[in-house]
C-alpha atoms as a PDB file:
ATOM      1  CA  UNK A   1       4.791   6.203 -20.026  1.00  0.00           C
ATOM      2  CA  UNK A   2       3.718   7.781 -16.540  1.00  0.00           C
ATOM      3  CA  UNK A   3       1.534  10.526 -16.561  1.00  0.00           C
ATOM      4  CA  UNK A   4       3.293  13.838 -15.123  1.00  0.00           C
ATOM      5  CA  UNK A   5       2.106  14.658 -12.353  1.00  0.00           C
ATOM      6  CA  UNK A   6       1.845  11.200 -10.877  1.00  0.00           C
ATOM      7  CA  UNK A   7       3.373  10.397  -7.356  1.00  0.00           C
ATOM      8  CA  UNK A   8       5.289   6.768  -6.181  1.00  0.00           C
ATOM      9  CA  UNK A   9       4.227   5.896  -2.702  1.00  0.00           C
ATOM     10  CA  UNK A  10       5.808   3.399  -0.406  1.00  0.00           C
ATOM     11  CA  UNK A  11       3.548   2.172   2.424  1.00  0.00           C
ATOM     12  CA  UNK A  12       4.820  -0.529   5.020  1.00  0.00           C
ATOM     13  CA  UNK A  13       2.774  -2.541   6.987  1.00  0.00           C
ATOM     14  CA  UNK A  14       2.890  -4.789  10.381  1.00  0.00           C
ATOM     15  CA  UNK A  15      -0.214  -7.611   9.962  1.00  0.00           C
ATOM     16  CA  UNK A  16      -0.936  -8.296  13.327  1.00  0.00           C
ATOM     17  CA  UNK A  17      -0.634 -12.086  14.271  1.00  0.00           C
ATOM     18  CA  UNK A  18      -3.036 -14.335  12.389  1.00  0.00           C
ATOM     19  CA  UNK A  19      -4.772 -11.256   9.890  1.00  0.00           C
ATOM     20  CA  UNK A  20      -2.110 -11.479   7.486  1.00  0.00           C
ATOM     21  CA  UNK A  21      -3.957 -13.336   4.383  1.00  0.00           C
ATOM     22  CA  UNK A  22      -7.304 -11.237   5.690  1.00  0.00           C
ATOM     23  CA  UNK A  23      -5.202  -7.995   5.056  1.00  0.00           C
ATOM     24  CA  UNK A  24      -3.979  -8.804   1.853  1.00  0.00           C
ATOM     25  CA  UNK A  25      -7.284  -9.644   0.831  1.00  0.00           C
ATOM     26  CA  UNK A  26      -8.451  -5.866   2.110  1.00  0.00           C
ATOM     27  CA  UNK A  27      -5.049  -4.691   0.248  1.00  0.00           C
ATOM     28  CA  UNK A  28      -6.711  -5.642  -2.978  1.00  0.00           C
ATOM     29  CA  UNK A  29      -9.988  -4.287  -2.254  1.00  0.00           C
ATOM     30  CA  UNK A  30      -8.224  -1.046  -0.933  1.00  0.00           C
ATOM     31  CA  UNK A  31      -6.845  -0.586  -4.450  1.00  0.00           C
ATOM     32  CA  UNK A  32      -9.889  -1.294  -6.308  1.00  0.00           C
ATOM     33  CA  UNK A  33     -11.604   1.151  -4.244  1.00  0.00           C
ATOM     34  CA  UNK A  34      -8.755   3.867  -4.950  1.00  0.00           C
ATOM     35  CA  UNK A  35      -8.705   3.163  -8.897  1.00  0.00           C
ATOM     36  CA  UNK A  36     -12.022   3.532  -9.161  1.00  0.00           C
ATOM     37  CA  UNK A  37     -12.830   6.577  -7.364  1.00  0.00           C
ATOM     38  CA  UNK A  38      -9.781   7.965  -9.827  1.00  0.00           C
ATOM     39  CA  UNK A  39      -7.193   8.173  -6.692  1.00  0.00           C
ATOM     40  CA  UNK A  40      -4.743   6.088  -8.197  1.00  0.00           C
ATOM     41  CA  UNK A  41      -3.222   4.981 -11.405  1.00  0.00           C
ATOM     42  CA  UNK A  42      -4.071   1.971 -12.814  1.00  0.00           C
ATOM     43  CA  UNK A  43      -0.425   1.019 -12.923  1.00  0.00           C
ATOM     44  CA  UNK A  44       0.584  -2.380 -11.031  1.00  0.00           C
ATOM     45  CA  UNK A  45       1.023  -2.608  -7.036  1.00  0.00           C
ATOM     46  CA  UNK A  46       3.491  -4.927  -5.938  1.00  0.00           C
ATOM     47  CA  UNK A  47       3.185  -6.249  -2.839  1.00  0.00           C
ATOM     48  CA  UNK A  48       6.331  -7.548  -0.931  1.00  0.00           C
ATOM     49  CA  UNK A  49       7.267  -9.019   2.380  1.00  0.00           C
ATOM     50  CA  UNK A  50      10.164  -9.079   4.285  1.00  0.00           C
ATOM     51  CA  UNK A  51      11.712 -11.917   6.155  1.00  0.00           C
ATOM     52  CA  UNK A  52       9.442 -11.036   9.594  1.00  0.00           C
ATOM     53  CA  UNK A  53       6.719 -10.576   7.874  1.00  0.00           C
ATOM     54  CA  UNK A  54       6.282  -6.847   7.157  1.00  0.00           C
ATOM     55  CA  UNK A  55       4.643  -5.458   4.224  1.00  0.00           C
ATOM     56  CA  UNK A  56       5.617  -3.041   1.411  1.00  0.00           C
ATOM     57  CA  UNK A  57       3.419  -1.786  -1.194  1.00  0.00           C
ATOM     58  CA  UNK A  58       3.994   0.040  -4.057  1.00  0.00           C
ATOM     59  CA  UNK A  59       1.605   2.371  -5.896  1.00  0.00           C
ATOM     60  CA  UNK A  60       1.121   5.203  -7.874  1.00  0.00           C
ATOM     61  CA  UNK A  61      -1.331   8.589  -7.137  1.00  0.00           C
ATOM     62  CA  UNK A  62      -2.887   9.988  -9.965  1.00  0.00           C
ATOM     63  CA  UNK A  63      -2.209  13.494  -8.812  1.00  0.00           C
ATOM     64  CA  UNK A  64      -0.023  15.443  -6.240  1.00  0.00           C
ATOM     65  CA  UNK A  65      -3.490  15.695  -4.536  1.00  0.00           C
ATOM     66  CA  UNK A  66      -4.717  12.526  -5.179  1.00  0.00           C
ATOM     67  CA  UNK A  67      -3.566  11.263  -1.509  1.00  0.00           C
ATOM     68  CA  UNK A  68      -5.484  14.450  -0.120  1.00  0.00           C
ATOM     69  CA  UNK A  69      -8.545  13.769  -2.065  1.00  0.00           C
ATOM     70  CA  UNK A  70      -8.374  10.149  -0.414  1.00  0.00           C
ATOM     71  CA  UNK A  71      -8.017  11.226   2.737  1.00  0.00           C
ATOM     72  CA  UNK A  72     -11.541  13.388   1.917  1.00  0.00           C
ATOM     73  CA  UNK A  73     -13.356  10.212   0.127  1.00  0.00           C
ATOM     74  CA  UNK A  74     -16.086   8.487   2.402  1.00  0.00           C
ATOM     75  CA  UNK A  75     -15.380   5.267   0.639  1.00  0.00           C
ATOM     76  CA  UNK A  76     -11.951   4.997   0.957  1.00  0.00           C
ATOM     77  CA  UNK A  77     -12.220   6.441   5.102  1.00  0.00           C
ATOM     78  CA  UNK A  78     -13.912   2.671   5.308  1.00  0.00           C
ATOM     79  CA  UNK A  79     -11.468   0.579   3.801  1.00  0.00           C
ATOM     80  CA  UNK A  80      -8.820   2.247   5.743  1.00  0.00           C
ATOM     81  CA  UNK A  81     -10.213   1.814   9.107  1.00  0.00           C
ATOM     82  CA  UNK A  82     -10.558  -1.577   8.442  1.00  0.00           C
ATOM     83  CA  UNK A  83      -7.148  -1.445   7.675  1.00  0.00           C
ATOM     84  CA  UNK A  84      -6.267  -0.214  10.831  1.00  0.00           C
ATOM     85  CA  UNK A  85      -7.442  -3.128  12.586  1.00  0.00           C
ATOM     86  CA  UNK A  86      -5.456  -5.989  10.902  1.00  0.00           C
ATOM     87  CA  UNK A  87      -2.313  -4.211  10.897  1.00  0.00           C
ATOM     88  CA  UNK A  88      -0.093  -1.521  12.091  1.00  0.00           C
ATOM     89  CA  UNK A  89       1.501   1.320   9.490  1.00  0.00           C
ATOM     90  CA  UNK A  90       5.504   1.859  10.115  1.00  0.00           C
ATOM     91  CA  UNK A  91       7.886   3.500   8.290  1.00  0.00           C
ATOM     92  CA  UNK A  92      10.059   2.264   5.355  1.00  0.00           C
ATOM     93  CA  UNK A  93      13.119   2.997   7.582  1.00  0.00           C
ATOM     94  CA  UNK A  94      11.611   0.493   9.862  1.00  0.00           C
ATOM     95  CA  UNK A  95      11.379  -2.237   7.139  1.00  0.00           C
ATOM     96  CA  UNK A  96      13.483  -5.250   7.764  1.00  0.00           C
ATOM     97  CA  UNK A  97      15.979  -5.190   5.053  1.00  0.00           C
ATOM     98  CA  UNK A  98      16.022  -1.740   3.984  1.00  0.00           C
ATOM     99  CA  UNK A  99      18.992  -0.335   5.836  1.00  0.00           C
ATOM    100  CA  UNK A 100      21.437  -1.902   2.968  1.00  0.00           C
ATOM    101  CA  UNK A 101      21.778  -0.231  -0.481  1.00  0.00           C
ATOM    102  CA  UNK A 102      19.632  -2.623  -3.317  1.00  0.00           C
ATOM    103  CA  UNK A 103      16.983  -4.134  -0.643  1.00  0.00           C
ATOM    104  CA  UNK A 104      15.268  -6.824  -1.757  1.00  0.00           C
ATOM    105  CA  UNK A 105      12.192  -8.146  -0.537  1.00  0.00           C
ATOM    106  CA  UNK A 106      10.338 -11.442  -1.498  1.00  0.00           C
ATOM    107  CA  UNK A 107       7.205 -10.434  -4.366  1.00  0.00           C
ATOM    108  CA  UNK A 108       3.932 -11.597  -2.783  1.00  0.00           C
ATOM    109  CA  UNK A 109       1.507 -10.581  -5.557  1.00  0.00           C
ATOM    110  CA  UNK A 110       1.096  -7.780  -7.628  1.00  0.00           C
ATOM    111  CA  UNK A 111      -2.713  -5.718  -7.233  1.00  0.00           C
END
C-alpha cells in the first residue's frame, strides 16, 4: 500500500556519449542519497531505456514537498550536479516511444 500523500515522478534523461554506465552508476547513488535523507520512498525505481538510448526513471516522493525539500538538501545539490555533467534532462514528451498509447521501454535495472 502507498502512503497518501506520496507523489510518482517521471524523469528522462539524455547520457551524453560514452557516460552512460557512469550515470547509471550515479543513478543508484542518487537514490540512496534521496532514501536516506527521507526524500523518497523506499519503493522500487525502474530504470528504462529507449531504443536511442534515453533514460526513464521511475520513483516515488515521500511527500508533496519532498521534491522541494531536495531541491534545499546540500547532499543531494552534489549528486545532482554531477548529474548534470553526464547527461542532459528532457521531457517525457521527448522520450522516444512515448507518443503511442501503452509505450514500452526496455527494463535496465530496478534501484
Amino acid at each position: 500500500m502507498t502512503a497518501e500523500g506520496t507523489q510518482l515522478a517521471f524523469s528522462v534523461y539524455r547520457p551524453r556519449s560514452g557516460c552512460t554506465d557512469e550515470f547509471l552508476l550515479l543513478l543508484r547513488e542518487e537514490l540512496a542519497t534521496l532514501r536516506r535523507r527521507g526524500h523518497v520512498t523506499e519503493r522500487p525505481a525502474p530504470v528504462v531505456r529507449a531504443e536511442d538510448g534515453e533514460l526513464l526513471v521511475v520513483l516515488e516522493w515521500s511527500t508533496e514537498h519532498a521534491v522541494d525539500d531536495a531541491h534545499a538538501d546540500p547532499e543531494v545539490l552534489a549528486v545532482w550536479d554531477r548529474k548534470a555533467q553526464l547527461a542532459d534532462y528532457i521531457t517525457l514528451s521527448d522520450l522516444a516511444g512515448s507518443d503511442v498509447p501503452f509505450a514500452r521501454w526496455t527494463v535496465v535495472t530496478d534501484l
